[in-house]
C-alpha atoms as a PDB file:
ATOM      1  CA  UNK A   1      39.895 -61.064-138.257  1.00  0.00           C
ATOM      2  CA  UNK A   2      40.255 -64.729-138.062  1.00  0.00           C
ATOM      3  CA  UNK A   3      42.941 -64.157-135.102  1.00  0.00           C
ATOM      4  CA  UNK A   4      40.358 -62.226-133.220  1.00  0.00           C
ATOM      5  CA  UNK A   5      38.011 -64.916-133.854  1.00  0.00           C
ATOM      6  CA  UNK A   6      39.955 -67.788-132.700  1.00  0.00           C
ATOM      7  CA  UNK A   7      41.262 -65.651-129.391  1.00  0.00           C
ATOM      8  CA  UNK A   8      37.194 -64.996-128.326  1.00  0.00           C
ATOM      9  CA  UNK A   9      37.028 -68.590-128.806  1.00  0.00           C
ATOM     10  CA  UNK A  10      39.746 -69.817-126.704  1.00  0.00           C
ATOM     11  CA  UNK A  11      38.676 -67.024-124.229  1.00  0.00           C
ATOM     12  CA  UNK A  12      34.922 -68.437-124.125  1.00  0.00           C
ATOM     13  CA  UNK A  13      36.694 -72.147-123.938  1.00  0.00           C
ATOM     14  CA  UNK A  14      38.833 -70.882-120.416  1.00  0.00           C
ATOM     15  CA  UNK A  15      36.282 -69.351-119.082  1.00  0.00           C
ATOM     16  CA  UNK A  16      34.028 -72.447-119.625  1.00  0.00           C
ATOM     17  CA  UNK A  17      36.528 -75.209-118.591  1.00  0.00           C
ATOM     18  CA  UNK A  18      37.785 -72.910-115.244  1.00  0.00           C
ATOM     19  CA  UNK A  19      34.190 -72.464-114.318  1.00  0.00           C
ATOM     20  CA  UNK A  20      32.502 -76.322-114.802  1.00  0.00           C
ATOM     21  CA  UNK A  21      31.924 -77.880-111.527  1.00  0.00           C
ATOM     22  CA  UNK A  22      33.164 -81.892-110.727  1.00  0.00           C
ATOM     23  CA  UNK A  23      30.886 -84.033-111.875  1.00  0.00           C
ATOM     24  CA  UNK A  24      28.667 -85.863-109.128  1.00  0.00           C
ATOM     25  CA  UNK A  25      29.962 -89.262-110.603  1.00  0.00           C
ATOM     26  CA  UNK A  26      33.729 -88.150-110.051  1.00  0.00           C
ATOM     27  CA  UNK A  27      33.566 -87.539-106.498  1.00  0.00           C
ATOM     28  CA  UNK A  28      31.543 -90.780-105.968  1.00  0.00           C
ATOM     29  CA  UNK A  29      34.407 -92.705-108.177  1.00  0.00           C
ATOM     30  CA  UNK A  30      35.431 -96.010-106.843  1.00  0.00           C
ATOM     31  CA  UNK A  31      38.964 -95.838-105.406  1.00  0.00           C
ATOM     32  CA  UNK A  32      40.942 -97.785-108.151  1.00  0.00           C
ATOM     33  CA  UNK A  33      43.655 -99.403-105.658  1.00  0.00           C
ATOM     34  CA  UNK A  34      44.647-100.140-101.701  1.00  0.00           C
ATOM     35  CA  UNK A  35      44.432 -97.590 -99.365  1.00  0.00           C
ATOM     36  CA  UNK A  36      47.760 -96.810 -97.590  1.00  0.00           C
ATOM     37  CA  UNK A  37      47.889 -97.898 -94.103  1.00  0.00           C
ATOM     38  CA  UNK A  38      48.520 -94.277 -92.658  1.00  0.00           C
ATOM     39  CA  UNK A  39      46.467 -91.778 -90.478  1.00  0.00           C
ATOM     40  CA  UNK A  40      48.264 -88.688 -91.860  1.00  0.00           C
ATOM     41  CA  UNK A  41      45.610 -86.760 -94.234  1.00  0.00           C
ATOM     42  CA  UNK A  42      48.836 -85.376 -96.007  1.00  0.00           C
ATOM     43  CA  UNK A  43      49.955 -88.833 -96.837  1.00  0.00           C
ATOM     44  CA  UNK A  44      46.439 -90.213 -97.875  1.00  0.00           C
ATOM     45  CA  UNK A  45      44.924 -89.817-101.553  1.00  0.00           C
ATOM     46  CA  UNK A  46      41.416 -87.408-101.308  1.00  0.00           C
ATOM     47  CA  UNK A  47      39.595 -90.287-101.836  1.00  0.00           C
ATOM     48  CA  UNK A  48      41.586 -92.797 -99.115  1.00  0.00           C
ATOM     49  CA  UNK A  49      40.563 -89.722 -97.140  1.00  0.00           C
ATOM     50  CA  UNK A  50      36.699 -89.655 -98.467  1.00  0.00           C
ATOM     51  CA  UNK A  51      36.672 -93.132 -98.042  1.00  0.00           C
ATOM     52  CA  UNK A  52      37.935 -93.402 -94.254  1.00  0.00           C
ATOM     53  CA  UNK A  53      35.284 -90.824 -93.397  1.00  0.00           C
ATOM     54  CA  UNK A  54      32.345 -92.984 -95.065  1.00  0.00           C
ATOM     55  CA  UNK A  55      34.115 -95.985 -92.398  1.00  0.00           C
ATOM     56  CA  UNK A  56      33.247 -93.343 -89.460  1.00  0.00           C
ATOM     57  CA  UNK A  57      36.662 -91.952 -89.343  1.00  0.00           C
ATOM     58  CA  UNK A  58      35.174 -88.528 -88.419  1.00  0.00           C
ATOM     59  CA  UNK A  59      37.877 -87.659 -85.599  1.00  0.00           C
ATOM     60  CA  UNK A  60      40.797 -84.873 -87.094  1.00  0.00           C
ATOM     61  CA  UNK A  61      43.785 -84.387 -84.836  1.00  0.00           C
ATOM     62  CA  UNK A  62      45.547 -80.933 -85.389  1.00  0.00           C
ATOM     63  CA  UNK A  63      48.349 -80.419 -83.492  1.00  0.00           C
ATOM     64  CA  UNK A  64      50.389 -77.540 -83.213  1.00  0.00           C
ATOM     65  CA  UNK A  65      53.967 -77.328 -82.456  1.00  0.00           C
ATOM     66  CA  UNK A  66      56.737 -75.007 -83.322  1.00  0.00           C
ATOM     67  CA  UNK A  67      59.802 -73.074 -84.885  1.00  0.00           C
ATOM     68  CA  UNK A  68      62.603 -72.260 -81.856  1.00  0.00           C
ATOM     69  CA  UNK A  69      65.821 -72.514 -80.234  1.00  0.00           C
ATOM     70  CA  UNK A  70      66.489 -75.605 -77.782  1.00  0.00           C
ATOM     71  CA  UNK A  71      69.654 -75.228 -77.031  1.00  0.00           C
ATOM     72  CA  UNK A  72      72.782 -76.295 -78.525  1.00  0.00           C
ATOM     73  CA  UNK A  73      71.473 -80.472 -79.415  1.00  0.00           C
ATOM     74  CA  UNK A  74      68.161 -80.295 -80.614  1.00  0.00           C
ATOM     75  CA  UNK A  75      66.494 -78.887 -83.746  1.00  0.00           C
ATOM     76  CA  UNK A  76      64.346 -75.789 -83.673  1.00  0.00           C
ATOM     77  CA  UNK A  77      61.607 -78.025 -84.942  1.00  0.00           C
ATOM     78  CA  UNK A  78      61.641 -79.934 -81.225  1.00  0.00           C
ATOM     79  CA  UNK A  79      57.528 -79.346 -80.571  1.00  0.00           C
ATOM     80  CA  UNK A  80      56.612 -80.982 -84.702  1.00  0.00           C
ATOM     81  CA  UNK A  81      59.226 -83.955 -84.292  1.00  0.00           C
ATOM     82  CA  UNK A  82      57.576 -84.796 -81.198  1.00  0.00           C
ATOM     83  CA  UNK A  83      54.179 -84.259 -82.032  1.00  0.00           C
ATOM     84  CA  UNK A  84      55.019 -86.870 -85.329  1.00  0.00           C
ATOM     85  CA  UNK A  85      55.337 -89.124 -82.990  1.00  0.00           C
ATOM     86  CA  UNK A  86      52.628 -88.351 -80.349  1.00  0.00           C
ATOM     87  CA  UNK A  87      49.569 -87.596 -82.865  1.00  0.00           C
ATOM     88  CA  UNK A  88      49.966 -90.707 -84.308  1.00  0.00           C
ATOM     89  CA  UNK A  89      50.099 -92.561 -82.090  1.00  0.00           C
ATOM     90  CA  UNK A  90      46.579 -90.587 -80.468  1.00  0.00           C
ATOM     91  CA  UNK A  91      45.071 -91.266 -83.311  1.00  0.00           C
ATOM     92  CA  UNK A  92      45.939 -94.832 -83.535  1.00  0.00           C
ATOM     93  CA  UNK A  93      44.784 -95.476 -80.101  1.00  0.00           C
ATOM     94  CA  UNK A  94      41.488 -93.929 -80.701  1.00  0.00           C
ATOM     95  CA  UNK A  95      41.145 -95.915 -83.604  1.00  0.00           C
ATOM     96  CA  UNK A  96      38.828 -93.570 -85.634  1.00  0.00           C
ATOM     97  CA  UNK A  97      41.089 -90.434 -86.753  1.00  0.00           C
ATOM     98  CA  UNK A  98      43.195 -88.834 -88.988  1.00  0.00           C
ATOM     99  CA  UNK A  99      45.488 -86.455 -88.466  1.00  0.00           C
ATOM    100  CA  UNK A 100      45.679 -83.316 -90.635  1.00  0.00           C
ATOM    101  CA  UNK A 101      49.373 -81.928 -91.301  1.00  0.00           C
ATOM    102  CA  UNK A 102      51.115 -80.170 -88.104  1.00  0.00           C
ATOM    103  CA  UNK A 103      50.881 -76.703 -87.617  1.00  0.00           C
ATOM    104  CA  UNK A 104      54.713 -75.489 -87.636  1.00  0.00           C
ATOM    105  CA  UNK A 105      54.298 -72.070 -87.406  1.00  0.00           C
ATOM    106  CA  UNK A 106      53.470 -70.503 -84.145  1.00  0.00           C
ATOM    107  CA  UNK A 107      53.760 -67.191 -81.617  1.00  0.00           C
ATOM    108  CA  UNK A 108      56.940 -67.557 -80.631  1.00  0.00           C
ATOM    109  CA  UNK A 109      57.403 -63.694 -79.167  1.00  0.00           C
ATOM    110  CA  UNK A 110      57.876 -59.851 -80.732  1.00  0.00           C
ATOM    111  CA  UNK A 111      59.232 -59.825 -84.375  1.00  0.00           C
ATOM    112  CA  UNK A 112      60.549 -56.527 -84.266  1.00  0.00           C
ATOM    113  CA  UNK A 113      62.031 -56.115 -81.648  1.00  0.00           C
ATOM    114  CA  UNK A 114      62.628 -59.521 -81.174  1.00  0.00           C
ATOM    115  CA  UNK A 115      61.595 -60.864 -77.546  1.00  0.00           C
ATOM    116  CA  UNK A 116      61.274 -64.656 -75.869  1.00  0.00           C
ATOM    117  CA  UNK A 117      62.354 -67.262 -78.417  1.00  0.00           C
ATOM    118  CA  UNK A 118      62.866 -64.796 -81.369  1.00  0.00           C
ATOM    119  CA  UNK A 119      66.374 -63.501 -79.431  1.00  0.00           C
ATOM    120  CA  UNK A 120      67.941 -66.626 -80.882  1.00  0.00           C
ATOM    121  CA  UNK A 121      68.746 -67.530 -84.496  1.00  0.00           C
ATOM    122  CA  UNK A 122      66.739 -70.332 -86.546  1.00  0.00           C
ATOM    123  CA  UNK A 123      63.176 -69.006 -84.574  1.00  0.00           C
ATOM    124  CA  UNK A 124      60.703 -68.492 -86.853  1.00  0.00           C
ATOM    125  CA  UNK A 125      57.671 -66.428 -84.968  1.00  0.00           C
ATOM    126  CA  UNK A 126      54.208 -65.890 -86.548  1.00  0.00           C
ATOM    127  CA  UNK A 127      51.701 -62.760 -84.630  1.00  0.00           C
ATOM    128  CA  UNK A 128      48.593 -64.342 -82.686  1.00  0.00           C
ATOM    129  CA  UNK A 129      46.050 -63.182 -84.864  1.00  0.00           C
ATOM    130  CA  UNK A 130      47.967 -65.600 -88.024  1.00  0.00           C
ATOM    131  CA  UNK A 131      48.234 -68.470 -85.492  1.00  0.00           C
ATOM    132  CA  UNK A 132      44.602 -68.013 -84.853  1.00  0.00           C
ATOM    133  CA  UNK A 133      43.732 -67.595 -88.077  1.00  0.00           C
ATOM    134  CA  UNK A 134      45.571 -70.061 -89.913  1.00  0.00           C
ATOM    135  CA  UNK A 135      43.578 -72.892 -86.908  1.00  0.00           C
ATOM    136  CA  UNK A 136      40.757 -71.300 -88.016  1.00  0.00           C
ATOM    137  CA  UNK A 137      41.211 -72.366 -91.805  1.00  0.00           C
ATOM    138  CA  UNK A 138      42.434 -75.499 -91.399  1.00  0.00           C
ATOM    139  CA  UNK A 139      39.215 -76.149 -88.973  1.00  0.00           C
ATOM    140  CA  UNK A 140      36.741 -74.675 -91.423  1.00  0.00           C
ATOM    141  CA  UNK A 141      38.399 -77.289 -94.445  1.00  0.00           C
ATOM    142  CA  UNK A 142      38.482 -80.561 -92.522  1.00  0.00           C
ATOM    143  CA  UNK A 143      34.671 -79.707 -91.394  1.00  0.00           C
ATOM    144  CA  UNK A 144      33.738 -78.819 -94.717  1.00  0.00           C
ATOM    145  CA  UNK A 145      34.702 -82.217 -95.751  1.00  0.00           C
ATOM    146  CA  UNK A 146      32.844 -83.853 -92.796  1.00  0.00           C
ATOM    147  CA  UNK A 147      35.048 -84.568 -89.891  1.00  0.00           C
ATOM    148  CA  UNK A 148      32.826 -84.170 -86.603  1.00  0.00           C
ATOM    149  CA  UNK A 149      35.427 -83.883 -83.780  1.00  0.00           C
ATOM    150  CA  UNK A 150      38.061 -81.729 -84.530  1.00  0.00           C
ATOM    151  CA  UNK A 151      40.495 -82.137 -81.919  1.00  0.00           C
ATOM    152  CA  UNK A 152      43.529 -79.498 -80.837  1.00  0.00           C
ATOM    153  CA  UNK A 153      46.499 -80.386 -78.980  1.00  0.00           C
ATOM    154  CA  UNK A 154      49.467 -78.016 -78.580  1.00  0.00           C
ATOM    155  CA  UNK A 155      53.102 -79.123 -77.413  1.00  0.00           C
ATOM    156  CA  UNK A 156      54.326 -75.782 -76.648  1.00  0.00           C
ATOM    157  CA  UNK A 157      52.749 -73.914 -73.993  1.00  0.00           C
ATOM    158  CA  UNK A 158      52.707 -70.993 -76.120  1.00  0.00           C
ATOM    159  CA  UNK A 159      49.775 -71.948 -78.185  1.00  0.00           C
ATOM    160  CA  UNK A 160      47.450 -72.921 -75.553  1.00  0.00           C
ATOM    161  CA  UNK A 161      45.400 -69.035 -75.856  1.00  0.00           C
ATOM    162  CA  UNK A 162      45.167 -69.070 -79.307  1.00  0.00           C
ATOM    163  CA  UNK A 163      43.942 -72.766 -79.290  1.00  0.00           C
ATOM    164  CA  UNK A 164      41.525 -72.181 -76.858  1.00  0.00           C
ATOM    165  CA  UNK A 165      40.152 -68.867 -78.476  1.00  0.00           C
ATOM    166  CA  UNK A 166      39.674 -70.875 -81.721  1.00  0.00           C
ATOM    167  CA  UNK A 167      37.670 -73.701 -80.152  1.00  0.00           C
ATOM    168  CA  UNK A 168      35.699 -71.103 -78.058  1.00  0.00           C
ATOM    169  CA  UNK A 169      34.966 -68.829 -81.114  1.00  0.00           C
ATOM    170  CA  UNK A 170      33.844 -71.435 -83.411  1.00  0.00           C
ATOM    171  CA  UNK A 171      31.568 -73.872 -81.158  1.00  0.00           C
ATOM    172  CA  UNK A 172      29.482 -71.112 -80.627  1.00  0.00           C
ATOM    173  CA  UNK A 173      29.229 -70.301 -84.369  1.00  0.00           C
ATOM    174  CA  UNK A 174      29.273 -73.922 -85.255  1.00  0.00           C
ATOM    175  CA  UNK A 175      26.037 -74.755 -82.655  1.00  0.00           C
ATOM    176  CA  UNK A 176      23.996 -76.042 -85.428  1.00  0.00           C
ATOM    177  CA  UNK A 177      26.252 -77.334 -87.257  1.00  0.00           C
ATOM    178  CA  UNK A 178      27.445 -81.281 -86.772  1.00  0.00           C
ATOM    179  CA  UNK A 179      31.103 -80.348 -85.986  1.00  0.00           C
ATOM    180  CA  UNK A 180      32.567 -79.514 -82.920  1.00  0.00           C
ATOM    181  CA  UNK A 181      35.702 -78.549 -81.448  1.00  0.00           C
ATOM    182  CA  UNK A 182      37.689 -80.277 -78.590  1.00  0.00           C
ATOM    183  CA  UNK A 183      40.818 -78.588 -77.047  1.00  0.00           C
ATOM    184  CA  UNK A 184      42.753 -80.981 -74.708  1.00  0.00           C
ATOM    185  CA  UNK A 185      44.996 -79.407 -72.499  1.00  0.00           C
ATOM    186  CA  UNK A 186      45.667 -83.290 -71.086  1.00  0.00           C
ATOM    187  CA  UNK A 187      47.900 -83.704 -73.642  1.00  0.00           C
ATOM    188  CA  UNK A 188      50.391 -80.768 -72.427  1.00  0.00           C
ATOM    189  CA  UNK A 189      49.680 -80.267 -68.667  1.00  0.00           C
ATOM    190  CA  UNK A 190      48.763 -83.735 -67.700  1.00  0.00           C
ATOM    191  CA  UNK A 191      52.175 -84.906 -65.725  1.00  0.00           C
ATOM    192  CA  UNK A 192      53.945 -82.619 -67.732  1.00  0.00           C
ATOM    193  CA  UNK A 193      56.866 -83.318 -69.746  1.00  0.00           C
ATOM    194  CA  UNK A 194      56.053 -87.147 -67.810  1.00  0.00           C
ATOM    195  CA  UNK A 195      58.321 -86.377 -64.589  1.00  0.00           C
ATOM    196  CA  UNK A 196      56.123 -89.014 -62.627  1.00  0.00           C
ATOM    197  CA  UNK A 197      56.381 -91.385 -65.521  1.00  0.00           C
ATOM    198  CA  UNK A 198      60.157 -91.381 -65.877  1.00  0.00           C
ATOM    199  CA  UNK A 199      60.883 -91.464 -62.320  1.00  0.00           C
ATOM    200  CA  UNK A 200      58.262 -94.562 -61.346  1.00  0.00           C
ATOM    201  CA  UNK A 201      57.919 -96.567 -64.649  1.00  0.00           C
ATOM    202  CA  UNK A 202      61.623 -96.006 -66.240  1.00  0.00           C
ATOM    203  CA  UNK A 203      63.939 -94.991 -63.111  1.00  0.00           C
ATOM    204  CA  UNK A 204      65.178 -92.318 -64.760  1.00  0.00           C
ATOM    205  CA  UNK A 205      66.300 -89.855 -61.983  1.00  0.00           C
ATOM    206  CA  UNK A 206      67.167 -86.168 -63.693  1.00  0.00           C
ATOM    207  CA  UNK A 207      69.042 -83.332 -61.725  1.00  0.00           C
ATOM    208  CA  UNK A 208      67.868 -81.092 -60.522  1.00  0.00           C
ATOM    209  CA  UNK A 209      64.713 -82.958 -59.220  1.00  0.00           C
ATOM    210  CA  UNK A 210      62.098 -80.583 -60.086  1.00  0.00           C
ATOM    211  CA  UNK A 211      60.152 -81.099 -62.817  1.00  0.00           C
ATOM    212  CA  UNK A 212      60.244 -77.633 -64.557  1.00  0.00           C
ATOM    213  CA  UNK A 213      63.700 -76.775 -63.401  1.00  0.00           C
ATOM    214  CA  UNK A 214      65.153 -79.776 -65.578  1.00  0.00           C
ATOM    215  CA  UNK A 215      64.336 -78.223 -68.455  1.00  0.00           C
ATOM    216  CA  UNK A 216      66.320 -74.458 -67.815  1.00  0.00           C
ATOM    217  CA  UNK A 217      69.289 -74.606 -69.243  1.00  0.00           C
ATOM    218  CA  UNK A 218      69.023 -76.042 -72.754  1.00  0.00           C
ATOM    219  CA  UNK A 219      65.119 -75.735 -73.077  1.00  0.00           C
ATOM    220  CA  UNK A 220      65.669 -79.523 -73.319  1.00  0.00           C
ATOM    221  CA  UNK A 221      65.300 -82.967 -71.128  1.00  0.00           C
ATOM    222  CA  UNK A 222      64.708 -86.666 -71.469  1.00  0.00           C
ATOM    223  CA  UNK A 223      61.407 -86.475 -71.930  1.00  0.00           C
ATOM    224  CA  UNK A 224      61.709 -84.820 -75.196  1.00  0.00           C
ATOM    225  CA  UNK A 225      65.264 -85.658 -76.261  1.00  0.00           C
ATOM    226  CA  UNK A 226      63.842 -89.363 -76.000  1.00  0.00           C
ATOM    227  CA  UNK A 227      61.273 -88.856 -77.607  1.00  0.00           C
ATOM    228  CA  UNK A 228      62.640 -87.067 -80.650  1.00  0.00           C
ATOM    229  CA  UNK A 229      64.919 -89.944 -81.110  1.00  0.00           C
ATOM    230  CA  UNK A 230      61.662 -92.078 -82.513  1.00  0.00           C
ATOM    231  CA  UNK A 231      61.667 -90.325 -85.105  1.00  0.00           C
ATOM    232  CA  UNK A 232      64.840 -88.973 -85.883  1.00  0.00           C
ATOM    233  CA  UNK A 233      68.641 -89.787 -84.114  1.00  0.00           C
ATOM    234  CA  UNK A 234      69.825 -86.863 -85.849  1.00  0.00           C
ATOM    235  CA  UNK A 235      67.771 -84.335 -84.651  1.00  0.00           C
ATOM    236  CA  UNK A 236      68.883 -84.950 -80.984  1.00  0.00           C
ATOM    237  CA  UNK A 237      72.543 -85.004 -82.779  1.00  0.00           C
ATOM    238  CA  UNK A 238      73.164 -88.011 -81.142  1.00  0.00           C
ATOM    239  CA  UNK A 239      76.502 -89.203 -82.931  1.00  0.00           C
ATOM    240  CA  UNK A 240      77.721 -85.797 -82.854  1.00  0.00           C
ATOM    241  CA  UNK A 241      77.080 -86.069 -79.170  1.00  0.00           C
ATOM    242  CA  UNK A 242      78.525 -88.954 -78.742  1.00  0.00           C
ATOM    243  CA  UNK A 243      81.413 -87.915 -80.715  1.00  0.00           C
ATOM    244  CA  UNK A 244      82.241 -84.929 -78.449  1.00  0.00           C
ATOM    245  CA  UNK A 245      81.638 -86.862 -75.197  1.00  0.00           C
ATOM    246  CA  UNK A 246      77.983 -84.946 -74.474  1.00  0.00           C
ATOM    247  CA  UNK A 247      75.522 -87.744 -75.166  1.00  0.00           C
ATOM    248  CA  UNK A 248      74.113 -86.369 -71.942  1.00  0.00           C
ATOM    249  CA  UNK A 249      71.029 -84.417 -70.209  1.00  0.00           C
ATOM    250  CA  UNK A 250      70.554 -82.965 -66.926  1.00  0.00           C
ATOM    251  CA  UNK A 251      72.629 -85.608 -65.515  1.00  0.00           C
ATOM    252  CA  UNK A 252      71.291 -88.975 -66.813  1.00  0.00           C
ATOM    253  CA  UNK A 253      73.224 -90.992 -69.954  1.00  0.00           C
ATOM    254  CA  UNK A 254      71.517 -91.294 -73.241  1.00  0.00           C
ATOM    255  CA  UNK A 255      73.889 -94.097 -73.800  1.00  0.00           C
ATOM    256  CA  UNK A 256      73.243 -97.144 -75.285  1.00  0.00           C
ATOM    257  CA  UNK A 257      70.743 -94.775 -78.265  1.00  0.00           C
ATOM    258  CA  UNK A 258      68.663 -98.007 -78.451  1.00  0.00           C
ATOM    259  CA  UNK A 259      67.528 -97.612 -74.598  1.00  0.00           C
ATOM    260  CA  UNK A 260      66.523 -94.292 -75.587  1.00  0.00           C
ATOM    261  CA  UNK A 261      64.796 -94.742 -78.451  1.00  0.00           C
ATOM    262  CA  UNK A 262      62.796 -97.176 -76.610  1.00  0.00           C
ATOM    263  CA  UNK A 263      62.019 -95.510 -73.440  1.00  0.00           C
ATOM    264  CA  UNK A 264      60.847 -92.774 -75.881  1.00  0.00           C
ATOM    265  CA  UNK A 265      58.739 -95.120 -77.545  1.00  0.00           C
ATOM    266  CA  UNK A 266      56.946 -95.871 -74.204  1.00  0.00           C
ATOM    267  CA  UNK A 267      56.695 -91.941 -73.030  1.00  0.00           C
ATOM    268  CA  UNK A 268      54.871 -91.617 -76.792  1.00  0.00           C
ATOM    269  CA  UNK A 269      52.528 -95.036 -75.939  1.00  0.00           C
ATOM    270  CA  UNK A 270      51.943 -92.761 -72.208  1.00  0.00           C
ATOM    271  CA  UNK A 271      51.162 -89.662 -73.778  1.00  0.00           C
ATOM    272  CA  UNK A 272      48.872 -91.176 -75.954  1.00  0.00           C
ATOM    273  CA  UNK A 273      46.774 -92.731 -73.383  1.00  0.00           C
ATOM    274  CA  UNK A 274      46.292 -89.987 -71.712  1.00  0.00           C
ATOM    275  CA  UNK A 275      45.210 -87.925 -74.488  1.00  0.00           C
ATOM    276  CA  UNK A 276      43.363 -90.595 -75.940  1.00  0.00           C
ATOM    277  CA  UNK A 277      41.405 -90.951 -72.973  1.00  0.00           C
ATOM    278  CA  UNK A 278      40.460 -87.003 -72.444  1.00  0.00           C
ATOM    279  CA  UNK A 279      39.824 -86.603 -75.573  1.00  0.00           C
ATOM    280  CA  UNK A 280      36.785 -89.752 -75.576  1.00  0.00           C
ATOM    281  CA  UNK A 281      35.697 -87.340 -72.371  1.00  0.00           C
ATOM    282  CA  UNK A 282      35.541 -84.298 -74.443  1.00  0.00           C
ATOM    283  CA  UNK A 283      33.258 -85.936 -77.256  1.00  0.00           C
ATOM    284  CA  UNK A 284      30.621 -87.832 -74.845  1.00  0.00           C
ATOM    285  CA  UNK A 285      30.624 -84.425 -72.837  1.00  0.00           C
ATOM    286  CA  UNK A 286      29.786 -82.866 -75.820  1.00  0.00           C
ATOM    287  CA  UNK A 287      27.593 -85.626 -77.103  1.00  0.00           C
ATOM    288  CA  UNK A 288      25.744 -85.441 -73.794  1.00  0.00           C
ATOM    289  CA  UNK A 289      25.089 -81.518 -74.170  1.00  0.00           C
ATOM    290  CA  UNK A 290      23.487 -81.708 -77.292  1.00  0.00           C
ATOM    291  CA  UNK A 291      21.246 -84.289 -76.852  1.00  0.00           C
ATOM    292  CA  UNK A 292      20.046 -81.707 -73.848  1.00  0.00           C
ATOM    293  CA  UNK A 293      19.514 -79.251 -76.349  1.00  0.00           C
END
């Protein structure tokens, strides 16, 4: 008897702990120490977070890059190494967002049987109804909290539908609602993979001298092989490389690493401007439509 009593107690205790909301006074807690100087939501406390958003940083950058082969010198995580450092700097340069955490998982062709990128080892592929989904989700949170602009940017080509369908689904459901959602193609298609940019601002000359072409063989150039060494040597392989004689792509020398690492620094500071700069044209266009409305 007094066992049955004391388990309806602790049951009735559970239920009543698992079911009491946050007190108003513990969301509105004063944040105890410094905030971390980061713009990666992952990295931040919740209430570095709640606080940056009461400063008016109401701009979210989700970015979505990938799982798949690049031939024989770059990790299958190419797209999200690059994208670490491109969305940062974005949202540095805007100077009013965060960044939530990268979206790894993508379409990356048939499962079963296995077609486009999924024919090679270490692809991970996701169907186009998760991708969309899982955007979808993360969307709904970071508006939920009170970010205004969400913005999309996709390094893969792969995920511009499914971005796109997202953004287009949920500004119409979101029309009365404060949040809105930007897709920037800039980011990907504006001189893309930089051709213009290495060829007139760093003199780098690749082979052959098409733009797309360059990237054929390995699914790799200098654009991103540059770039990736920001953030990473290793996941270029670059002593390996050097090692074996192959520190090499489509013709130009990666050689001296530290001439690579910068020129990738200043392909990151490019991309960001342009991105930067279309996506301040996506929020005062849609600024400028709802104040029509």
């Amino acid at each position: 008897m007094f066992r049955r009593i004391l388990t309806a107690f602790a049951l009735v205790t559970l239920t009543t702990v698992a079911a009491a909301p946050l007190h108003a006074q513990d969301l509105d807690a004063p944040r105890p120490i410094e905030r971390l100087d980061t713009v990666w939501i992952e990295e931040m406390t919740w209430m570095e977070v709640r606080d940056a958003l009461a400063e008016g940083m109401t701009t979210a950058i989700i970015g979505t890059g990938g799982i798949e082969q690049n031939g024989p010198y770059l990790a299958s995580g190419k797209h999200n190494f690059v994208l670490q450092a491109t969305a940062e700097a974005i949202a540095r340069e805007l100077g009013n967002a965060l960044i939530a955490p990268v979206i790894k998982l993508v379409p990356e062709g048939s499962i079963d049987p296995p077609s486009g990128h999924m024919r090679y080892h270490a692809t991970i592929s996701v169907r186009q109804e998760t991708f969309e989904a899982m955007i979808t989700d993360v969307l709904g949170s970071l508006a939920a909290h009170g970010f205004e602009n969400l913005v999309l940017i996709g390094d893969s080509g792969g995920n511009v539908s499914g971005m796109e369908n997202v953004a287009a689904t949920l500004n119409r459901a979101w029309a009365d609602r404060p949040a809105r959602v930007h897709f920037i193609p800039e980011y990907y298609t504006e001189d893309i993979y930089s051709c213009d940019y290495l060829k007139e601002e760093l003199r780098i000359f690749q082979q052959p001298d098409e733009c797309v072409a360059t990237r054929n063989e390995y699914h790799d150039d200098y654009h991103y092989s540059s770039i990736m060494s920001t953030v990473d040597p290793e996941t270029i392989r670059a002593e390996q490389r050097m090692d074996a004689g192959l520190f090499s792509i489509n013709g130009v020398d990666l050689s001296p690493l530290e001439r690579t690492v910068e020129n990738g620094r200043l392909l990151v500071d490019y991309r960001a401007e342009i991105t930067a700069r279309a996506i301040r044209r996506s929020i005062a266009a849609a600024a400028a439509r709802g104040s029509l409305r």
